[in-house]
Protein backbone atom coordinates (compact mmCIF):
# COMPACT_ATOMS: atom_id res chain seq x y z
CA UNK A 1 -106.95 65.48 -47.12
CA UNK A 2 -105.39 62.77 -45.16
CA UNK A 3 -104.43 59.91 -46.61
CA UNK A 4 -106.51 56.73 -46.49
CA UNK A 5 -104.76 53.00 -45.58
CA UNK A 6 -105.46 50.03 -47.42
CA UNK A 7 -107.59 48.57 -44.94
CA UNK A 8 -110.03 51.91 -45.40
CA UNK A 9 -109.95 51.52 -48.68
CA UNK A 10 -111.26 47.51 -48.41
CA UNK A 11 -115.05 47.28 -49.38
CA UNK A 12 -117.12 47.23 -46.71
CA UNK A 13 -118.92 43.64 -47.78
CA UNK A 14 -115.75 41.64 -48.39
CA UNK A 15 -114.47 39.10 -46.64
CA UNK A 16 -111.88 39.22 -44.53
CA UNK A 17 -108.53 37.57 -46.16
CA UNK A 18 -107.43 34.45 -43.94
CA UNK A 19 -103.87 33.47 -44.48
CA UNK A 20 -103.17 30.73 -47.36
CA UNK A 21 -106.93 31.21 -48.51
CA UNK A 22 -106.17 33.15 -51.48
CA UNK A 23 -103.12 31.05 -52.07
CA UNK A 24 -104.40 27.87 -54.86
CA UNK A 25 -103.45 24.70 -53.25
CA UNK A 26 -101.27 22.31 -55.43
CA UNK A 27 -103.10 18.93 -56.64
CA UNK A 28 -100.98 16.16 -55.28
CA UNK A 29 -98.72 14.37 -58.09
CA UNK A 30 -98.56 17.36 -60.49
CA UNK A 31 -95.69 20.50 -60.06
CA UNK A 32 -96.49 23.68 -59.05
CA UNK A 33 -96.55 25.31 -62.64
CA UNK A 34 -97.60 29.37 -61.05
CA UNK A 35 -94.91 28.93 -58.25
CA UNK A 36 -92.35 28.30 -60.50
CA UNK A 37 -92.76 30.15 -63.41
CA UNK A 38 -92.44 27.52 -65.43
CA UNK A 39 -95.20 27.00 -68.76
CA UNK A 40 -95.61 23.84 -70.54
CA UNK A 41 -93.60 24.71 -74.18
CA UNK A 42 -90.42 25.42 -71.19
CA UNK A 43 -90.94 22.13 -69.88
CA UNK A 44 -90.94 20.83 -73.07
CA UNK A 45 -88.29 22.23 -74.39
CA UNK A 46 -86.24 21.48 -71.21
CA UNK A 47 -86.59 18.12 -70.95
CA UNK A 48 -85.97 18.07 -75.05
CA UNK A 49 -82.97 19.55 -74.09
CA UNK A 50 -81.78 17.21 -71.65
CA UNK A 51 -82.88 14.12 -74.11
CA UNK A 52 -80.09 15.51 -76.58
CA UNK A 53 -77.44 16.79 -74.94
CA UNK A 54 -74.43 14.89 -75.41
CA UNK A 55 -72.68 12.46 -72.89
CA UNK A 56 -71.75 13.93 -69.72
CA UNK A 57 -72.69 17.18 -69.95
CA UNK A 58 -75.17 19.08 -67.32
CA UNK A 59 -78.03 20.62 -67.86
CA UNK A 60 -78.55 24.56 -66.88
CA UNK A 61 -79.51 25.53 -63.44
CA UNK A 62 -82.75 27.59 -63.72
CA UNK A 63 -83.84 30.53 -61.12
CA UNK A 64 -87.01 29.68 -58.64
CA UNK A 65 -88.19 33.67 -58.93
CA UNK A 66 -90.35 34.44 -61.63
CA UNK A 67 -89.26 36.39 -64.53
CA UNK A 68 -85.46 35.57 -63.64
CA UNK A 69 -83.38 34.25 -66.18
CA UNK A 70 -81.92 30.98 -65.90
CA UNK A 71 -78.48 30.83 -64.59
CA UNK A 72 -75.84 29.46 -66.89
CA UNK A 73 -74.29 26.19 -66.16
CA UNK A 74 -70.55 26.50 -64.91
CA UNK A 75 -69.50 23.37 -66.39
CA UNK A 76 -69.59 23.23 -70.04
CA UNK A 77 -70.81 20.94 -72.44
CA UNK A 78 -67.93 18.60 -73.60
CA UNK A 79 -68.24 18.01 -77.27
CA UNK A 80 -67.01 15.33 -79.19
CA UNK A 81 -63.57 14.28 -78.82
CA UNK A 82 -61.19 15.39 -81.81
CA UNK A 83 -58.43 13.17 -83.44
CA UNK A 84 -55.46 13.95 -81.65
CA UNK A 85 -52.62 14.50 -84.52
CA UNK A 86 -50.60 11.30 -85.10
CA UNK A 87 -46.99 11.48 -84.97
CA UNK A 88 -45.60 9.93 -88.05
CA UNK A 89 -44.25 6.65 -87.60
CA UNK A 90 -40.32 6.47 -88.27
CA UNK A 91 -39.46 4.93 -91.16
CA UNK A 92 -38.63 1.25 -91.26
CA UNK A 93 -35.31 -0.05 -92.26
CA UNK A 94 -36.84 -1.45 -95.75
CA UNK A 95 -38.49 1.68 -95.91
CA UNK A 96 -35.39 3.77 -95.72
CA UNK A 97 -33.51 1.03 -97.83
CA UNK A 98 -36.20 2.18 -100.71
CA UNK A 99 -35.31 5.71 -100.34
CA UNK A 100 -33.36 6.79 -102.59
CA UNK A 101 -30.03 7.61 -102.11
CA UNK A 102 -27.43 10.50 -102.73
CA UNK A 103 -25.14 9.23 -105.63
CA UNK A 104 -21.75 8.52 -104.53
CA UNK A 105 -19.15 10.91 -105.97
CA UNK A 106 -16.70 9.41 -108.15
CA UNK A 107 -13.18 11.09 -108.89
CA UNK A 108 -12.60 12.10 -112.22
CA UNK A 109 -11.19 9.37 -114.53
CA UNK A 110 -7.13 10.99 -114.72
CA UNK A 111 -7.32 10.80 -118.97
CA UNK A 112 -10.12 13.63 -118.76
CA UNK A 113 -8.26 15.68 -116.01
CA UNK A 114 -5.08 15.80 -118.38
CA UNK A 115 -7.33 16.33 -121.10
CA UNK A 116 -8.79 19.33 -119.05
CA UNK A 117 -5.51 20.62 -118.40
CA UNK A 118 -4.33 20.79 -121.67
CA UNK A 119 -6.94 22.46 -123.30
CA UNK A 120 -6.67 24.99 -120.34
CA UNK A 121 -2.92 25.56 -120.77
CA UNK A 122 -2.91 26.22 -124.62
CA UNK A 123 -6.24 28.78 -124.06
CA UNK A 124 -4.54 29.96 -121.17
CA UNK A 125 -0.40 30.05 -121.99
CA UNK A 126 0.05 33.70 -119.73
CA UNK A 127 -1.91 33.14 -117.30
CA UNK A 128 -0.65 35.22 -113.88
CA UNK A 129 -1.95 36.75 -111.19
CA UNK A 130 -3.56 40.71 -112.05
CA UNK A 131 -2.48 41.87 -109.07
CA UNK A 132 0.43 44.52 -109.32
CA UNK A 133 3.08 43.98 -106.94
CA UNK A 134 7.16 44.23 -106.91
CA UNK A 135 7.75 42.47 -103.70
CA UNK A 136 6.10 39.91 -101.49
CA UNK A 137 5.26 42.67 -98.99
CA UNK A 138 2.77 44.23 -102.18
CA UNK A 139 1.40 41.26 -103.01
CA UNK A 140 0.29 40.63 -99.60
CA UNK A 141 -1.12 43.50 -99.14
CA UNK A 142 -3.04 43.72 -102.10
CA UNK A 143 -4.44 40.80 -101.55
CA UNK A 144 -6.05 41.77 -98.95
CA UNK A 145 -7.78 44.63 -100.43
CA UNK A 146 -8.72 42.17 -103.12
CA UNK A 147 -11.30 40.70 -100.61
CA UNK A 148 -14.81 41.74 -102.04
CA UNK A 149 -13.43 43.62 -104.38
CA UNK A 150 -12.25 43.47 -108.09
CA UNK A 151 -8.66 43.42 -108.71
CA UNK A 152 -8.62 46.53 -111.51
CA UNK A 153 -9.77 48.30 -108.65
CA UNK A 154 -7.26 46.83 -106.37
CA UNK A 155 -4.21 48.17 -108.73
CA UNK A 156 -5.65 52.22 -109.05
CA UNK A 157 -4.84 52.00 -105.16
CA UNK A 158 -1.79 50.22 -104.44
CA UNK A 159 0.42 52.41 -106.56
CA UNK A 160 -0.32 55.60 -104.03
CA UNK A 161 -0.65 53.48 -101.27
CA UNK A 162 3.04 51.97 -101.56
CA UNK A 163 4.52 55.50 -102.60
CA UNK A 164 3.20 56.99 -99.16
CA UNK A 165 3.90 53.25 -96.98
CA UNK A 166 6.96 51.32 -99.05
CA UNK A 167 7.49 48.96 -96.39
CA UNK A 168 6.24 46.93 -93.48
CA UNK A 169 7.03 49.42 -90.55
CA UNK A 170 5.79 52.10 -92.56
CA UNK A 171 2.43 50.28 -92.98
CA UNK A 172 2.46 49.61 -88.98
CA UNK A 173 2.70 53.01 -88.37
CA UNK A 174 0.56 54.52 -90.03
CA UNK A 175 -2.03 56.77 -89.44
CA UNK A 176 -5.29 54.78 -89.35
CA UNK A 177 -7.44 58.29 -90.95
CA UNK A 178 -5.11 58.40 -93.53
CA UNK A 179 -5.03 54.76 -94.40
CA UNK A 180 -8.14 54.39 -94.42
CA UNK A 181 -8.49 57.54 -96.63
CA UNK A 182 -6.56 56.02 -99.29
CA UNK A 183 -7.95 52.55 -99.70
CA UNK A 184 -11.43 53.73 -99.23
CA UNK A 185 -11.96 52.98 -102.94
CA UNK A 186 -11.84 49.14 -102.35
CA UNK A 187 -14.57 48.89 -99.69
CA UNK A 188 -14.74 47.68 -96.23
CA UNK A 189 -12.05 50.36 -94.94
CA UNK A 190 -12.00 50.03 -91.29
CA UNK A 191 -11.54 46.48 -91.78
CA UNK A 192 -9.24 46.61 -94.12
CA UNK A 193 -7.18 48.70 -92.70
CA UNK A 194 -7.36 47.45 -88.96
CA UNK A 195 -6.38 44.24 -90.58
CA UNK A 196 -3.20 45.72 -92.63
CA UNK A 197 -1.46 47.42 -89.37
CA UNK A 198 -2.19 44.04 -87.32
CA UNK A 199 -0.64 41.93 -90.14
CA UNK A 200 2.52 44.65 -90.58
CA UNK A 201 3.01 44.80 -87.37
CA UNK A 202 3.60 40.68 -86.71
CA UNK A 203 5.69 40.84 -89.61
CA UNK A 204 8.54 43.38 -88.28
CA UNK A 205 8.15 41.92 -84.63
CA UNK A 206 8.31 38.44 -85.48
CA UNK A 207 10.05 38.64 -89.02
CA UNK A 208 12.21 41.01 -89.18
CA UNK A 209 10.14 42.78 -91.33
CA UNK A 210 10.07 40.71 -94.19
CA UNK A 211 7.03 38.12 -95.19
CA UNK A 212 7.24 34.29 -93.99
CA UNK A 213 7.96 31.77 -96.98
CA UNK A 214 6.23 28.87 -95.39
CA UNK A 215 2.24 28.31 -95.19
CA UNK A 216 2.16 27.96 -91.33
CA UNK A 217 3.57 30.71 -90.88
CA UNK A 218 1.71 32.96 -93.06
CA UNK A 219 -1.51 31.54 -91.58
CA UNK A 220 -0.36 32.64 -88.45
CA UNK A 221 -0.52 36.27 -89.87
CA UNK A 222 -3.59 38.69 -89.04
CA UNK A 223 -5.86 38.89 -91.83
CA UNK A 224 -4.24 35.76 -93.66
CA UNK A 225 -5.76 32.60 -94.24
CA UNK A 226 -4.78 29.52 -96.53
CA UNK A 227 -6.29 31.73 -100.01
CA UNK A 228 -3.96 34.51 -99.37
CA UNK A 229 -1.46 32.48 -98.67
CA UNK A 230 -1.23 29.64 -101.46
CA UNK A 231 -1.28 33.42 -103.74
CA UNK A 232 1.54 34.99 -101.94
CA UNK A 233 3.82 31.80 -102.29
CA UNK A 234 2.86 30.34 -105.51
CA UNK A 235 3.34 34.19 -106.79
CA UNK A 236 6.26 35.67 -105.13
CA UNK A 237 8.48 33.11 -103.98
CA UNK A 238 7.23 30.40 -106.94
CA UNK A 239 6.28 27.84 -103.83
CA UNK A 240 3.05 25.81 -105.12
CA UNK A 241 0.07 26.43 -104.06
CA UNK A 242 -4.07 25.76 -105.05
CA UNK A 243 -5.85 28.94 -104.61
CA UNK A 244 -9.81 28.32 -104.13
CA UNK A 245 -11.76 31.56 -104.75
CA UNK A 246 -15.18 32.32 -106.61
CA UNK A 247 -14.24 31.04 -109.60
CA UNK A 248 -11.90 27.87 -108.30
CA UNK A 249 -14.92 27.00 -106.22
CA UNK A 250 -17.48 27.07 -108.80
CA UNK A 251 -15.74 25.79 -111.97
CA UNK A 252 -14.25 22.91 -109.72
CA UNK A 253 -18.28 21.73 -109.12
CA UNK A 254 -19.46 22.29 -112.33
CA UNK A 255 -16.52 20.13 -114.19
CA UNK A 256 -17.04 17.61 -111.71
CA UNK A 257 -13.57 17.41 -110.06
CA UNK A 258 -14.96 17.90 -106.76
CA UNK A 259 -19.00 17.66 -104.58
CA UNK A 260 -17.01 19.50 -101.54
CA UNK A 261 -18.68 22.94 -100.10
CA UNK A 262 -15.77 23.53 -98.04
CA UNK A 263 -13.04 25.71 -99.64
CA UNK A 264 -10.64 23.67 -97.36
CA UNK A 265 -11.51 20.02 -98.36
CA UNK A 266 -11.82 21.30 -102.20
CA UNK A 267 -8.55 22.64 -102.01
CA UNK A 268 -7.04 19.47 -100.57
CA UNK A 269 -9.77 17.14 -103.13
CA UNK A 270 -7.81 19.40 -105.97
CA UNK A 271 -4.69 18.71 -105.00
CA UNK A 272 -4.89 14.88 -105.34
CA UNK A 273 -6.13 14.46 -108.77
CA UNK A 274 -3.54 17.84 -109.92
CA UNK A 275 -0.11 17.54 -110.20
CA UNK A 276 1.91 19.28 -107.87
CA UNK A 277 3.56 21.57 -110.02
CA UNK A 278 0.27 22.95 -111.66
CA UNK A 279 -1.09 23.94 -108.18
CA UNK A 280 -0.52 27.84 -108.91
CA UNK A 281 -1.46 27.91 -112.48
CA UNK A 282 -4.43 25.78 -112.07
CA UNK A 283 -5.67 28.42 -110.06
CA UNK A 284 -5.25 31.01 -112.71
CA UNK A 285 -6.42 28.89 -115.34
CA UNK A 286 -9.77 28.45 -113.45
CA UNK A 287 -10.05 31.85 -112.63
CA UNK A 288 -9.73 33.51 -116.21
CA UNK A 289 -11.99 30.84 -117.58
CA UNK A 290 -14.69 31.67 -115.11
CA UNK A 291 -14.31 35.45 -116.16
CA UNK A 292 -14.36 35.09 -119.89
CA UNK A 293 -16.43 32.01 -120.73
CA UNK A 294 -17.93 29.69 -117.82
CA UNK A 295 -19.73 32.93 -116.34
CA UNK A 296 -21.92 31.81 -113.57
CA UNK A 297 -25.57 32.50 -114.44
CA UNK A 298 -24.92 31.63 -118.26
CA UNK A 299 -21.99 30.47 -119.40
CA UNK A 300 -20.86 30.64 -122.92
CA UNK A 301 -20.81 26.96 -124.20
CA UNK A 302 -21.11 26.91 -127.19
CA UNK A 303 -17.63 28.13 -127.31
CA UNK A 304 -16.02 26.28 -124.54
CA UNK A 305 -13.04 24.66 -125.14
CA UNK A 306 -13.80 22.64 -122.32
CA UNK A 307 -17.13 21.28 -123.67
CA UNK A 308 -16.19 18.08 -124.81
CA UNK A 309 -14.80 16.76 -121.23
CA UNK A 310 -17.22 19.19 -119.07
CA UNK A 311 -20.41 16.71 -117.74
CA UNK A 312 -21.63 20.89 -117.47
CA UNK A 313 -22.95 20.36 -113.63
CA UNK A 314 -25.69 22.56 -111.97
CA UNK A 315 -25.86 24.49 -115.22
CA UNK A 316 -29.69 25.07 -116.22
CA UNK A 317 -29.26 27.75 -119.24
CA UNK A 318 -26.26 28.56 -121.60
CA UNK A 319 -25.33 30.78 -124.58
């Protein structure tokens, strides 16, 4: 059966279809609401729209097809403008007048440092260094294996250790395995050791084998700096000398003889308001007390000697 085209199809009593008869003419001053697609509630709500949006912005581009969706607008809305963060205002010179200030340090009167230093010297009336040692050479040494670690632990090595190396050149050279073997114990090894043969071997090319007796010359030594050297000479060759370790450093703060951070300017702050020939003892003095009594996270003071002269700085609980 063969196919019929629309014009068969057409009723025989219709009219023919003129062009833009069918079409519905558009009234003059109203919008042509079937062209565009567009109801009343959508105008409505468009022109709503507009009415609120804020200041400056556009409103959306809509599609002349019908059943399109409208386009999104590629500008967006700008929205109220934020509060940009204010940077604070520097501070005025009253202002920073007002502030309050760090309290100046004041040096400790001199009839409470002799005071200190007498109680200290009839607690502490053998005070010396723990360190084992028969020569200069030993004490050097061992105090460099002191660093980090205690010195009990320090004297179960040197004995072997200066049976197998008795002397400078010895020391030098060594084998760096078997050096390392032995002082193992006291921690840090490599460095330790690395540090040892440097400092040896300065001594017998420079020396003659034998240690300095001066403090710029010891510095000069690998592995030496001012602690290890106020020990050697205020220990083996009776030269004074303020040692600031742990205990120097802490004790010194807390009794209010120094506000220095620097072991440097503490030693030098020390040696001012000390007499010269306590320097070494001091030292030891300081350094027993912090072991047995002024321990650091709770010192013992109810039974400090000290107590009466000690203003007992930084410290928040005691036994």
């Amino acid at each position: 059966m063969s196919r019929k085209s629309p014009r068969a199809r057409r009723k025989s009593g219709s009219e023919p279809r003129l062009p833009g008869k069918s079409r519905p003419r558009a009234t003059p001053g109203r919008t042509r609401t079937a062209a565009r697609g567009k109801s009343a509630r959508a105008r409505r709500a468009s022109a709503g729209a507009a009415r609120h949006a804020p200041k400056g912005a556009r409103a959306p581009r809509t599609s002349t097809s019908r059943g399109t969706p409208p386009r999104a607008s590629l500008v967006a809305p700008r929205g109220p403008k934020s509060a940009a963060p204010r940077r604070p205002k520097p501070a005025t010179v009253r202002e920073r007048a007002r502030a309050p200030r760090r309290r100046r340090f004041t040096p400790p009167e001199p009839a409470r440092v002799e005071a200190l230093l007498g109680i200290l010297a009839a607690t502490y009336h053998d005070a010396t260094t723990e360190l084992h040692h028969e020569n200069p050479l030993q004490l050097l040494i061992a105090t460099i294996l002191s660093a980090q670690c205690t010195d009990e632990r320090v004297n179960m090595v040197t004995p072997g250790l200066f049976a197998r190396y008795p002397d400078a050149a010895a020391l030098a050279g060594a084998d760096r395995d078997e050096l390392e073997a032995i002082i193992r114990p006291t921690g840090f090894y490599h460095n330790k050791a690395k540090s040892i043969q440097a400092c040896c071997t300065e001594i017998v090319a420079r020396f003659g084998g034998e240690v300095p007796r001066t403090l710029d010359e010891l510095v000069t030594l690998h592995g030496v700096g001012r602690k290890t050297a106020n020990v050697v000479l205020g220990n083996a060759f009776g030269i004074p000398g303020l040692v600031v370790d742990t205990h120097v450093h802490r004790l010194s703060h807390r009794l209010g003889l120094t506000r220095e951070d620097d072991a440097v300017k503490i030693e030098f702050t020390l040696m001012e308001i000390v007499p010269r020939d306590r320097w070494s003892i001091f030292s030891h003095w300081l350094i027993l007390h912090g072991r047995r009594v002024c321990i650091a996270r709770k010192p013992r003071c109810s039974t400090c000697p000290l107590a009466p002269h000690c203003p007992r700085i930084g410290v928040t609980a005691s036994q």
